[in-house]
Protein backbone atom coordinates (compact mmCIF):
# COMPACT_ATOMS: atom_id res chain seq x y z
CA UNK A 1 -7.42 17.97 -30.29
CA UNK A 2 -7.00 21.53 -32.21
CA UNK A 3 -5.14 22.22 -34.51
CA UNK A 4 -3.84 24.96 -32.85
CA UNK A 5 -1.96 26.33 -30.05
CA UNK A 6 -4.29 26.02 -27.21
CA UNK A 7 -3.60 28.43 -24.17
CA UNK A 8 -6.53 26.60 -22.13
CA UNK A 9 -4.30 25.77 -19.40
CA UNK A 10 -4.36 23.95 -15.63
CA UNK A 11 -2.04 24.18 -13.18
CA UNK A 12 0.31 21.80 -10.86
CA UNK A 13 1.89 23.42 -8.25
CA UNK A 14 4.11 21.90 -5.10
CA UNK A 15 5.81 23.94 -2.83
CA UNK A 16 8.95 24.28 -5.22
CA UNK A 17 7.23 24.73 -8.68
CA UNK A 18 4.78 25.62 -10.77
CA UNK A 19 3.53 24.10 -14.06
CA UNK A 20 0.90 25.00 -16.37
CA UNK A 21 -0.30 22.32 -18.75
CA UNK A 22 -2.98 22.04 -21.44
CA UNK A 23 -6.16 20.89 -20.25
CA UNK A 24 -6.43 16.99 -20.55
CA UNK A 25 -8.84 15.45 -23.24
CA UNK A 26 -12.11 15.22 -21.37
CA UNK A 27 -13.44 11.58 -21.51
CA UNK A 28 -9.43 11.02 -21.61
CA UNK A 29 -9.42 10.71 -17.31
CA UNK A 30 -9.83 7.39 -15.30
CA UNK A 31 -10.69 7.76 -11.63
CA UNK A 32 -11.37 4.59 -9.33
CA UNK A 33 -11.35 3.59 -5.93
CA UNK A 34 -10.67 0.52 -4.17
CA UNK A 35 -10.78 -0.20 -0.31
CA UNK A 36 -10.49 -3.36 1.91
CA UNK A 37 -13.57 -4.29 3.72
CA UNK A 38 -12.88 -7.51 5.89
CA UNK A 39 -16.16 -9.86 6.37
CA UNK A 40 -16.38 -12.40 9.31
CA UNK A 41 -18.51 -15.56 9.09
CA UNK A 42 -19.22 -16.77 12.31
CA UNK A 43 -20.30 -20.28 13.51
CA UNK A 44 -23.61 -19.15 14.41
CA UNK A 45 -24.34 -17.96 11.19
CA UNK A 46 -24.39 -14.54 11.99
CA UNK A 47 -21.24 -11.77 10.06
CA UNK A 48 -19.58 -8.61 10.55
CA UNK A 49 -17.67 -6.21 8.50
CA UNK A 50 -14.94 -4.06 9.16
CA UNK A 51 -14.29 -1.00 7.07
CA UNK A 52 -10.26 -0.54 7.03
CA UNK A 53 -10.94 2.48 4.99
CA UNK A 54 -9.69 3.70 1.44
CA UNK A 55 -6.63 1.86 -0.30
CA UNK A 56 -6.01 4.05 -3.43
CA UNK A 57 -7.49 6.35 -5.01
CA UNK A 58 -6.13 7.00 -8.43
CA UNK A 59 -7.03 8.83 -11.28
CA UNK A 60 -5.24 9.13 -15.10
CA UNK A 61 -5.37 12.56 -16.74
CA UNK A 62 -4.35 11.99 -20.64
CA UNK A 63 -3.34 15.00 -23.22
CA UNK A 64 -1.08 16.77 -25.39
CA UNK A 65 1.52 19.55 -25.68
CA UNK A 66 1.87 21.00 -28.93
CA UNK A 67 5.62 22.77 -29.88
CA UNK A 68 4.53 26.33 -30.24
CA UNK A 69 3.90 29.27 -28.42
CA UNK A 70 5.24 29.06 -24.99
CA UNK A 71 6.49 25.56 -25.92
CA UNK A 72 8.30 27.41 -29.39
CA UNK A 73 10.74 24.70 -30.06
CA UNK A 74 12.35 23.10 -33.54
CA UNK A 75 10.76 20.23 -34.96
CA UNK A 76 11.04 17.76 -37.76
CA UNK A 77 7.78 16.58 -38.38
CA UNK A 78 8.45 14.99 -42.15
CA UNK A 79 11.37 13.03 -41.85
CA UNK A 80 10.99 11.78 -38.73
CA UNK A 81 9.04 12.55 -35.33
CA UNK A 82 11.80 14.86 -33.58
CA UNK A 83 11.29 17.60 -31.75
CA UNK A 84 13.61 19.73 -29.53
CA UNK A 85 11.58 22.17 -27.29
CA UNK A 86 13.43 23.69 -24.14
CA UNK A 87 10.36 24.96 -22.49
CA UNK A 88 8.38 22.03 -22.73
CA UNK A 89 11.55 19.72 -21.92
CA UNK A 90 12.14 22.02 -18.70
CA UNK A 91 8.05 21.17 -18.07
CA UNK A 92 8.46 17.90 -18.05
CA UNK A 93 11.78 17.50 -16.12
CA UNK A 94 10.02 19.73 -13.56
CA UNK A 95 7.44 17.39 -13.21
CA UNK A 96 9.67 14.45 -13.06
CA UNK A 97 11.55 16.40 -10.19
CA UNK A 98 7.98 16.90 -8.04
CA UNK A 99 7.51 12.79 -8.43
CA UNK A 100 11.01 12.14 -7.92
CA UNK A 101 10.40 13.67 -5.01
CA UNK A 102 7.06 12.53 -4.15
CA UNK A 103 6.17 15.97 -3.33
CA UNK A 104 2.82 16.69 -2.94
CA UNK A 105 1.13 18.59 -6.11
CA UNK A 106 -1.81 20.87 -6.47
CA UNK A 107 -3.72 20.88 -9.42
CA UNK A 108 -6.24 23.74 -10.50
CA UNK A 109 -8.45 24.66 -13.52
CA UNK A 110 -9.63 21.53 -14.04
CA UNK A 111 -13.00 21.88 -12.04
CA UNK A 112 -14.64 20.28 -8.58
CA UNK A 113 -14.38 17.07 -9.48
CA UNK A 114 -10.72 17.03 -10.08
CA UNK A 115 -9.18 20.10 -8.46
CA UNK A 116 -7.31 18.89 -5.21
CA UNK A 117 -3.70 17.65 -3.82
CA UNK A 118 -2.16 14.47 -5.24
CA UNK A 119 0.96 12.52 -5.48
CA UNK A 120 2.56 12.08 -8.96
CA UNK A 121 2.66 8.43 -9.58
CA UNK A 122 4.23 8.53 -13.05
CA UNK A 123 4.59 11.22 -15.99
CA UNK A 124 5.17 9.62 -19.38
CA UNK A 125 4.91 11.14 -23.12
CA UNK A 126 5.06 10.27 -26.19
CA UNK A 127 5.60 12.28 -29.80
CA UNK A 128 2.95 12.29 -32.35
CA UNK A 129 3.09 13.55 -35.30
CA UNK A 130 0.00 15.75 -36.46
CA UNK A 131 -0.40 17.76 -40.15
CA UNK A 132 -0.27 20.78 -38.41
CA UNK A 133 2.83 20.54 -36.14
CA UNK A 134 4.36 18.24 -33.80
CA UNK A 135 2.49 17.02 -30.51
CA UNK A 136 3.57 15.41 -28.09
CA UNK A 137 1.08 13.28 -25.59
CA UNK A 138 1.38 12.85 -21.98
CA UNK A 139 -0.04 10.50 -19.67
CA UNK A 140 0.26 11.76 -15.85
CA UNK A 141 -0.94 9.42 -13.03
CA UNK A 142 -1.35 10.66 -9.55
CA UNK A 143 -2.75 9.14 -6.05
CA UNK A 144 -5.18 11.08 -4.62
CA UNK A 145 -4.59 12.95 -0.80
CA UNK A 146 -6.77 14.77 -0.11
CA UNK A 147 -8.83 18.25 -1.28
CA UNK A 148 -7.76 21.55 -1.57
């Protein structure tokens, strides 16, 4: 994490709304997959299996906003962690709207491997208070559907 205002953005976009973010903390993502595979033992002693396909496919993208720039907001970073930003709060309520919603969400700028359409499963933050400013960390989970 910089010190800085990063502009190093990525994108989520449903059909309503568009929201850039900065780029997650690489190492910061989880991605696994789980699917149900059925075996059957049979008297004879011979098996099958049946592949009933792919279950879930989540993955965890982890980072943090910082209250400047585009986010220019007024914090109290000494006292105590507070923080009022209206861009960044309108971010985040527009994000909470596309899961309310359970719109589907494109995300961009964040390479091959990630890049695609997913379902928000949940958007959460936290504030954390840095030397240099106020950040605030988010934590957005989202199901996979399918590529873009």
């Amino acid at each position: 994490m910089s010190d800085c205002c990063s502009t190093v953005t990525f994108t989520l976009e449903s059909t309503t709304t568009k929201v850039f973010l900065s780029v997650p903390e690489w190492e910061g993502e989880g991605r696994q997959l789980t699917k149900t595979v059925d075996l059957f033992d049979f008297w004879s002693g011979g098996f099958a299996t049946v592949d009933k396909g792919k279950n879930t496919e989540p993955i965890t993208l982890e980072g943090y906003e910082q209250v400047c720039g585009d986010n220019e907001g007024l914090c109290f970073p000494i006292c105590f962690p507070a923080c009022f930003s209206g861009p960044l709060a309108s971010k985040f309520e527009d994000i909470w709207a596309i899961q309310n919603n359970n719109d589907e969400v494109t995300i961009s700028g964040l390479g091959d491997c990630i890049n695609g359409v997913y379902v928000i499963q949940s958007f959460t933050f936290d504030v954390v208070p840095k030397t240099k400013g106020v950040w605030f960390k988010w934590v957005l989970k989202l199901e996979f559907v399918r590529d873009s």
